[in-house]
N, C-alpha and C. Protein backbone atom coordinates (compact mmCIF):
# COMPACT_ATOMS: atom_id res chain seq x y z
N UNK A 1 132.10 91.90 98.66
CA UNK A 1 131.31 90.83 98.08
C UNK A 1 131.10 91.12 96.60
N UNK A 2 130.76 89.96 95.61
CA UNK A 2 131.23 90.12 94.17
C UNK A 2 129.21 90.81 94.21
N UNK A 3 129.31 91.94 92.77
CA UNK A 3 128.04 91.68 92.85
C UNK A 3 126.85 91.28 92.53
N UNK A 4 127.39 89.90 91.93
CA UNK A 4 126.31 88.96 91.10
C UNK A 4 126.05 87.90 92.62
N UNK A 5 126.72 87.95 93.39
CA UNK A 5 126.16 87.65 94.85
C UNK A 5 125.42 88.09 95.29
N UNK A 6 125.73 89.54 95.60
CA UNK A 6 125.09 90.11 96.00
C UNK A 6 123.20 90.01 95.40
N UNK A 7 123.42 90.81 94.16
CA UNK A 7 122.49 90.55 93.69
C UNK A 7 121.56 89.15 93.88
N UNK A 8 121.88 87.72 93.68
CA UNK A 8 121.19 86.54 93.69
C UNK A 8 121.08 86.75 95.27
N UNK A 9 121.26 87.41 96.57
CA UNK A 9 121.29 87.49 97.97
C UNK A 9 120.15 87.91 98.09
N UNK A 10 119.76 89.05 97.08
CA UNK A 10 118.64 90.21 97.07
C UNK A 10 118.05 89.42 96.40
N UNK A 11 117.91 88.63 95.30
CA UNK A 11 116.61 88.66 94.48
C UNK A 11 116.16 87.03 95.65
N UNK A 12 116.92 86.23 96.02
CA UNK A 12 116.48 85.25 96.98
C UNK A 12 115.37 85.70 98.18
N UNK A 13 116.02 87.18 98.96
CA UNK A 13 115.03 87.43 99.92
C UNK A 13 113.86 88.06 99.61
N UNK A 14 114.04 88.38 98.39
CA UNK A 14 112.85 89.10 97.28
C UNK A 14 111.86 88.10 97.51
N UNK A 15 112.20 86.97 96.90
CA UNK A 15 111.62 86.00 96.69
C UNK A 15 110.85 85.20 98.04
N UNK A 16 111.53 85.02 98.54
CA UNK A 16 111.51 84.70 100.36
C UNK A 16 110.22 85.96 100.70
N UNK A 17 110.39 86.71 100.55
CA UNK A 17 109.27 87.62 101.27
C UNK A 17 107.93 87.58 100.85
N UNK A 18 107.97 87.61 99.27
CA UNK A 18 107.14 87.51 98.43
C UNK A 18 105.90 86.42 98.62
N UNK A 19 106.70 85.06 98.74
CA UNK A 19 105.65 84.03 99.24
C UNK A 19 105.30 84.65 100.77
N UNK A 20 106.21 84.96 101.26
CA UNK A 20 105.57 85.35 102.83
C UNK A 20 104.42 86.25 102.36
N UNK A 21 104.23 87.23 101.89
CA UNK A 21 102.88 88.00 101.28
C UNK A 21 101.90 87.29 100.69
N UNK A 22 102.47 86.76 99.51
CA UNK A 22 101.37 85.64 99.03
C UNK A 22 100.48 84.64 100.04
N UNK A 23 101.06 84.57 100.87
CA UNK A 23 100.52 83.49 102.07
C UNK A 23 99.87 84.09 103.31
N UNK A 24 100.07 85.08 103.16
CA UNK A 24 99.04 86.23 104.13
C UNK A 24 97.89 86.55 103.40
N UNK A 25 98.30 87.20 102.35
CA UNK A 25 96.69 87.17 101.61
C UNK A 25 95.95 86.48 101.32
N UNK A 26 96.59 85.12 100.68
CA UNK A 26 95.82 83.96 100.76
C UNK A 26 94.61 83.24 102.11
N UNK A 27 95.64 83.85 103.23
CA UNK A 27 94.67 83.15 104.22
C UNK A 27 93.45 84.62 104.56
N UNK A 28 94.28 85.57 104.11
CA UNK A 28 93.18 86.67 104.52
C UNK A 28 92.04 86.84 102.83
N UNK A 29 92.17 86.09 102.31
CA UNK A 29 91.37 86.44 101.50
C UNK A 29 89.74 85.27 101.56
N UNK A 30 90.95 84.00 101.92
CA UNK A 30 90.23 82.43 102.46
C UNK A 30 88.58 82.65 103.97
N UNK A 31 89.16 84.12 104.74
CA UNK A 31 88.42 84.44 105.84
C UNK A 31 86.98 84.61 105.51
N UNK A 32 86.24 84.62 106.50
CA UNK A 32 84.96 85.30 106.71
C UNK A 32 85.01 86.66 106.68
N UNK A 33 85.69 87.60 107.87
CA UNK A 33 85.82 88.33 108.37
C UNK A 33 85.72 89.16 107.23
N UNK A 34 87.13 89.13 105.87
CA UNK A 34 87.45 89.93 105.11
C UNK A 34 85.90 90.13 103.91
N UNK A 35 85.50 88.85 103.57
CA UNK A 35 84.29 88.95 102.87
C UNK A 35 83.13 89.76 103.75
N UNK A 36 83.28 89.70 104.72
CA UNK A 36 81.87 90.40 105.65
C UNK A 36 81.94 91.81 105.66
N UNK A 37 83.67 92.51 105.46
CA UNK A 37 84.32 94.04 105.42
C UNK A 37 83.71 94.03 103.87
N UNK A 38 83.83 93.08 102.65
CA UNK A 38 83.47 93.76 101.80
C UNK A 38 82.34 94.52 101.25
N UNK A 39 81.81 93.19 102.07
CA UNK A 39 79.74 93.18 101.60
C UNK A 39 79.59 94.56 103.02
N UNK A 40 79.60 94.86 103.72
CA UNK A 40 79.19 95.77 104.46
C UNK A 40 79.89 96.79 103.64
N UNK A 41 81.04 97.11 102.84
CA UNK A 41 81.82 98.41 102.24
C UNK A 41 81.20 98.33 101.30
N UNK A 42 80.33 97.30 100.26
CA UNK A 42 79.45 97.45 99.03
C UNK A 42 78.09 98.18 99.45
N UNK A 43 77.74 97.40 100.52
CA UNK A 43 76.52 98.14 101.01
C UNK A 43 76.38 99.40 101.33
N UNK A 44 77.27 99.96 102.01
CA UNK A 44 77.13 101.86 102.25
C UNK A 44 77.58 102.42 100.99
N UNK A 45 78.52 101.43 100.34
CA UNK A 45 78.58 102.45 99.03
C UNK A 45 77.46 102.52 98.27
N UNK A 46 76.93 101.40 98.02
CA UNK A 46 75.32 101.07 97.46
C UNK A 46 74.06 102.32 98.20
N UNK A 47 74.34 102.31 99.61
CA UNK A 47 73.23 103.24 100.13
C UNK A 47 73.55 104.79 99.58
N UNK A 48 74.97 104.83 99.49
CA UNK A 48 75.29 106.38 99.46
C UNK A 48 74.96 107.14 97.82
N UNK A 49 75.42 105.94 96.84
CA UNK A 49 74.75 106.12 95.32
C UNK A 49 73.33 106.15 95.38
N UNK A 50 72.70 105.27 96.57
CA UNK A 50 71.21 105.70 96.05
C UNK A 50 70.29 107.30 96.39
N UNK A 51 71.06 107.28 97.71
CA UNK A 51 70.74 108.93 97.83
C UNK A 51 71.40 110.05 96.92
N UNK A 52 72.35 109.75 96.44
CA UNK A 52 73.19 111.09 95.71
C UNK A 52 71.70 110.67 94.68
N UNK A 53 71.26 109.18 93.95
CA UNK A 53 70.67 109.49 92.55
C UNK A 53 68.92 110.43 93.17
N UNK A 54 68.78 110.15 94.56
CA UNK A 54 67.46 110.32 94.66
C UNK A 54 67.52 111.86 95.07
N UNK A 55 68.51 112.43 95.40
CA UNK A 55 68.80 113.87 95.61
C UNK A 55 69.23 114.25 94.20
N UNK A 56 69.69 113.58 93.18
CA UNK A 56 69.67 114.36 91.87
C UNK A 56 68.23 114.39 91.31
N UNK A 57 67.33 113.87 91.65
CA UNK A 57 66.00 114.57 90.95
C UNK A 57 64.93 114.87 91.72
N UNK A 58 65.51 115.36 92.77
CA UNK A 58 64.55 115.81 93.96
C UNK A 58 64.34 117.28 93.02
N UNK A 59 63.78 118.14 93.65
CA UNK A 59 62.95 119.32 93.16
C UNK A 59 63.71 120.48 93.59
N UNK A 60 63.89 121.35 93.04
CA UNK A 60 65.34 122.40 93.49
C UNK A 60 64.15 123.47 94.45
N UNK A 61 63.01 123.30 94.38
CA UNK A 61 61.62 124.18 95.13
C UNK A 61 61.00 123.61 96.11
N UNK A 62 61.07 124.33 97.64
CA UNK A 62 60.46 122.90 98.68
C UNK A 62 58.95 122.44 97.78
N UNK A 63 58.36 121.41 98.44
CA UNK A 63 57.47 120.83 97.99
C UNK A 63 55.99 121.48 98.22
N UNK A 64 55.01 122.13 97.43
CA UNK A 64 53.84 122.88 98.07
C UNK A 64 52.88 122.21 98.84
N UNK A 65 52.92 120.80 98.52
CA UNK A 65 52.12 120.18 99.22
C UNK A 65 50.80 120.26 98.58
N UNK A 66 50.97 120.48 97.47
CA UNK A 66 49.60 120.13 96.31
C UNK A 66 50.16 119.34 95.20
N UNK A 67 50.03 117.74 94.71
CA UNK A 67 50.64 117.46 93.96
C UNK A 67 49.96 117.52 92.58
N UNK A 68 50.81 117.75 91.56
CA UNK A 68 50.22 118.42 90.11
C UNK A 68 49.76 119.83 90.28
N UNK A 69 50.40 120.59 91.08
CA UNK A 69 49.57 121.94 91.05
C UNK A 69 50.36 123.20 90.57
N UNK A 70 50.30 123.68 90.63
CA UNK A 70 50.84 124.98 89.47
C UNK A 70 52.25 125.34 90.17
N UNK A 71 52.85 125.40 89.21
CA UNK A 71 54.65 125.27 89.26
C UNK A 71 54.99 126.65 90.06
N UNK A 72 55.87 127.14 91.29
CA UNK A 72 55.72 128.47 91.67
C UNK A 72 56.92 128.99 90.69
């Protein structure tokens, strides 16, 4: 086969597949489902930043249980 055939054979099913992808994501992007995976994957990421920030200024000394009272 010559291979400027070839080639236009390949870039056709290129092409051919391509919308086949485009048209999957489209409907998976169009869903509920996929928006409901995001907002629940924002949310634990959201919970997990708030503990790393509230464990970065927690107290490196358990707590004495006198507050304002003399630093050990």
């Amino acid at each position: 086969m010559h291979p400027v055939v070839t080639m236009m054979n390949w870039s056709h099913h290129l092409h051919d597949n391509m919308l086949a992808i485009w048209h999957v994501m489209d409907q998976h992007i169009h869903s509920r489902h996929f928006w409901h995976g995001v907002m629940l994957t924002l949310l634990i990421i959201g919970f997990i930043v708030l503990l790393v920030l509230a464990f970065m200024n927690a107290p490196s000394i358990p707590y004495s249980g006198v507050p304002y009272g003399p630093a050990l």
